[in-house]
Protein backbone atom coordinates (compact mmCIF):
# COMPACT_ATOMS: atom_id res chain seq x y z
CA UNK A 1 194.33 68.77 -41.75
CA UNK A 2 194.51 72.23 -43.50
CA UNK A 3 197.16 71.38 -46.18
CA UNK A 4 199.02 74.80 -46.45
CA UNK A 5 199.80 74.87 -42.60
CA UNK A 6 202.63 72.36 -41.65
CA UNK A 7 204.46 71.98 -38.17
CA UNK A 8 207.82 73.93 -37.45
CA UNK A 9 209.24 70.67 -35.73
CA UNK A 10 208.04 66.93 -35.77
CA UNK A 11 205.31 66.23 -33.68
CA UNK A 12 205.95 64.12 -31.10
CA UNK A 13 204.22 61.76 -28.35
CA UNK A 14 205.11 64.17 -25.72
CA UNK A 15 203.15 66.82 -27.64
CA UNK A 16 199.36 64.78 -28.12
CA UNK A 17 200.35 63.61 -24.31
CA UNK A 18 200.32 67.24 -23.17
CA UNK A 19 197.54 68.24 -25.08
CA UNK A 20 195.44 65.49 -24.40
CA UNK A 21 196.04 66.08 -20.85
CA UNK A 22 195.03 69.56 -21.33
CA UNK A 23 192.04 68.64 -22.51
CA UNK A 24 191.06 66.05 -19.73
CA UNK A 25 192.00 68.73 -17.15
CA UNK A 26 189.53 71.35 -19.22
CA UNK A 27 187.01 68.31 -19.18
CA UNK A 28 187.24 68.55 -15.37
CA UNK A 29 186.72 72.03 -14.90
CA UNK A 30 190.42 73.26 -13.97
CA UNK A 31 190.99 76.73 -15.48
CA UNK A 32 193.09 76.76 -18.41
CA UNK A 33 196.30 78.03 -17.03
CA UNK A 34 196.51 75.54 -14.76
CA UNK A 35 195.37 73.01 -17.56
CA UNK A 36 198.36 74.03 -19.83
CA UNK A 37 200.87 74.03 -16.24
CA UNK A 38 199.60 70.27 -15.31
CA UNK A 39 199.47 68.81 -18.80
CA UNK A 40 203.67 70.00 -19.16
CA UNK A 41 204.49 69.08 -16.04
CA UNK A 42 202.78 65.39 -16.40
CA UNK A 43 204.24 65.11 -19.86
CA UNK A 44 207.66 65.79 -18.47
CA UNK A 45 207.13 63.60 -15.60
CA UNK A 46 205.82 60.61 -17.46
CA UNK A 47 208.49 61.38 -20.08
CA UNK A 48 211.37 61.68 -17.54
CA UNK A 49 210.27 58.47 -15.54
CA UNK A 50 210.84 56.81 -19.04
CA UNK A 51 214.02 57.68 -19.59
CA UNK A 52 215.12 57.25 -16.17
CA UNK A 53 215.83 60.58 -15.41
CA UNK A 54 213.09 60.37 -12.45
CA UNK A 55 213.43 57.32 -9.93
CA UNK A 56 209.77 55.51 -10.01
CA UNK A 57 208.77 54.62 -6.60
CA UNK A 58 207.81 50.39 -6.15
CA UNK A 59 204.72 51.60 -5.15
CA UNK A 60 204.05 53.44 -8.02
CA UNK A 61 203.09 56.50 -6.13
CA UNK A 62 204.38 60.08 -6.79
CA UNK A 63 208.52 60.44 -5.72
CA UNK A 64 209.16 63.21 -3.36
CA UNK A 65 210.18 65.84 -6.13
CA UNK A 66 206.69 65.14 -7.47
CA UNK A 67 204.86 65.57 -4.16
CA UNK A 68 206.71 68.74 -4.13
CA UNK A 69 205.71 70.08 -7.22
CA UNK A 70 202.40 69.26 -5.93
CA UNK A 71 202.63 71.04 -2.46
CA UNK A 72 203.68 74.31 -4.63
CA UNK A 73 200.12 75.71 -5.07
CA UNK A 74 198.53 76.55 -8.11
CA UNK A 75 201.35 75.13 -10.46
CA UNK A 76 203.70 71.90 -9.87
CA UNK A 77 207.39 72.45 -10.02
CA UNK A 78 209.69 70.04 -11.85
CA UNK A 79 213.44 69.99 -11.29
CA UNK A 80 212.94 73.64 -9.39
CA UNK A 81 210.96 74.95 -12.08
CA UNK A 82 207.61 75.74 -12.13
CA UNK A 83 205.66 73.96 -14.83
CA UNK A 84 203.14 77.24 -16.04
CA UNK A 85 201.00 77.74 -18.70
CA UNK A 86 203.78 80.01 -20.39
CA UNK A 87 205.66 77.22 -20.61
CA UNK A 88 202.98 74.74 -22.27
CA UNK A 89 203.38 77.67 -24.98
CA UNK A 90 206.89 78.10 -24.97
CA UNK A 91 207.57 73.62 -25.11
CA UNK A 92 204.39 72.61 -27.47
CA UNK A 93 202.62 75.81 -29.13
CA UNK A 94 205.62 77.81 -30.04
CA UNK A 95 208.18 74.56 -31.40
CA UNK A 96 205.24 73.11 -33.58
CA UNK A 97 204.45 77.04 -34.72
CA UNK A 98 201.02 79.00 -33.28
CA UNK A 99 199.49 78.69 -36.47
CA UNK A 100 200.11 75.17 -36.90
CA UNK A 101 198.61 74.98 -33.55
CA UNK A 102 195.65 76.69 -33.05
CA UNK A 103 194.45 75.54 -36.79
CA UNK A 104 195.24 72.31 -37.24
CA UNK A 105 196.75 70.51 -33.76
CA UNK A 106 194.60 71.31 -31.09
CA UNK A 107 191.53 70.86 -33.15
CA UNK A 108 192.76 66.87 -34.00
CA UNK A 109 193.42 66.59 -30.68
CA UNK A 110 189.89 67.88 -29.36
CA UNK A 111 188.09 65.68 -32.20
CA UNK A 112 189.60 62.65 -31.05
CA UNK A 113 189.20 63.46 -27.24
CA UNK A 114 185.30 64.04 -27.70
CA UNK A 115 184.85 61.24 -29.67
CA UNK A 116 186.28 59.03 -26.88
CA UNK A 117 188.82 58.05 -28.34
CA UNK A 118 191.99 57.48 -25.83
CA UNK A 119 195.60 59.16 -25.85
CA UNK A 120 196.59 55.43 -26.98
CA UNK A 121 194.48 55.09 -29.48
CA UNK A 122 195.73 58.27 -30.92
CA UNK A 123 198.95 58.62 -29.80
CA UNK A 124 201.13 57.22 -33.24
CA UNK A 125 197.96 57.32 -35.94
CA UNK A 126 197.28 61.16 -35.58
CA UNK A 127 200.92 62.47 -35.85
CA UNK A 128 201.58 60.48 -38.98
CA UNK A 129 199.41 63.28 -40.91
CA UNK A 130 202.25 65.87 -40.07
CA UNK A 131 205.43 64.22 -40.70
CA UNK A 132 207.96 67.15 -41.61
């Protein structure tokens, strides 16, 4: 970590979740817009189911208002909203600060994701670097 740059907010689970994501869609060959759009909307979606704010199917499978954010197109909609890149920016890059971000996040993030190292394995460990 670059000592002089700290986080405008605490870094949370939600935010290596999303940017891990990112990553794995990258690793796949989506473009990044879409990247960003399905990493927030799967963070939210995982992050809603857990606080029972979305009804998890027996099944397991996606609920209706998923397979509807789905059937949308290019980006997946969540609670009417479309999940974009601009608001990947707006929910992770701009609360934790740009800088803080594109110096000293995403980089921790990427090191960890190449070196095969899982969102779980990561998840608690990495964040404690940047408590606020």
């Amino acid at each position: 970590m670059v000592p002089d740059i700290k986080p405008k907010a605490r870094i949370r689970r939600f935010d290596v979740f999303a940017e891990y994501t990112r990553l794995e869609q990258r690793r796949d060959g989506a473009p990044e817009d879409v990247s960003k759009g399905y990493a927030i909307w799967l963070a939210k979606v995982v992050a809603a189911r857990k606080f029972g704010r979305l009804k998890v199917k027996a099944s397991g499978s996606l609920t209706a208002e998923e397979k509807a954010g789905r059937a949308a197109g290019k980006f997946r909609s969540l609670s009417g909203i479309e999940q974009r890149d601009t608001v990947f920016d707006h929910d992770i890059v701009e609360r934790m600060g740009k800088t803080f971000y594109r110096r000293v996040f995403s980089p921790s993030i990427r090191k960890a994701f190449e070196s095969g190292k899982s969102y779980k394995q990561i998840r608690d460990e990495i964040r404690k670097q940047w408590t606020v």
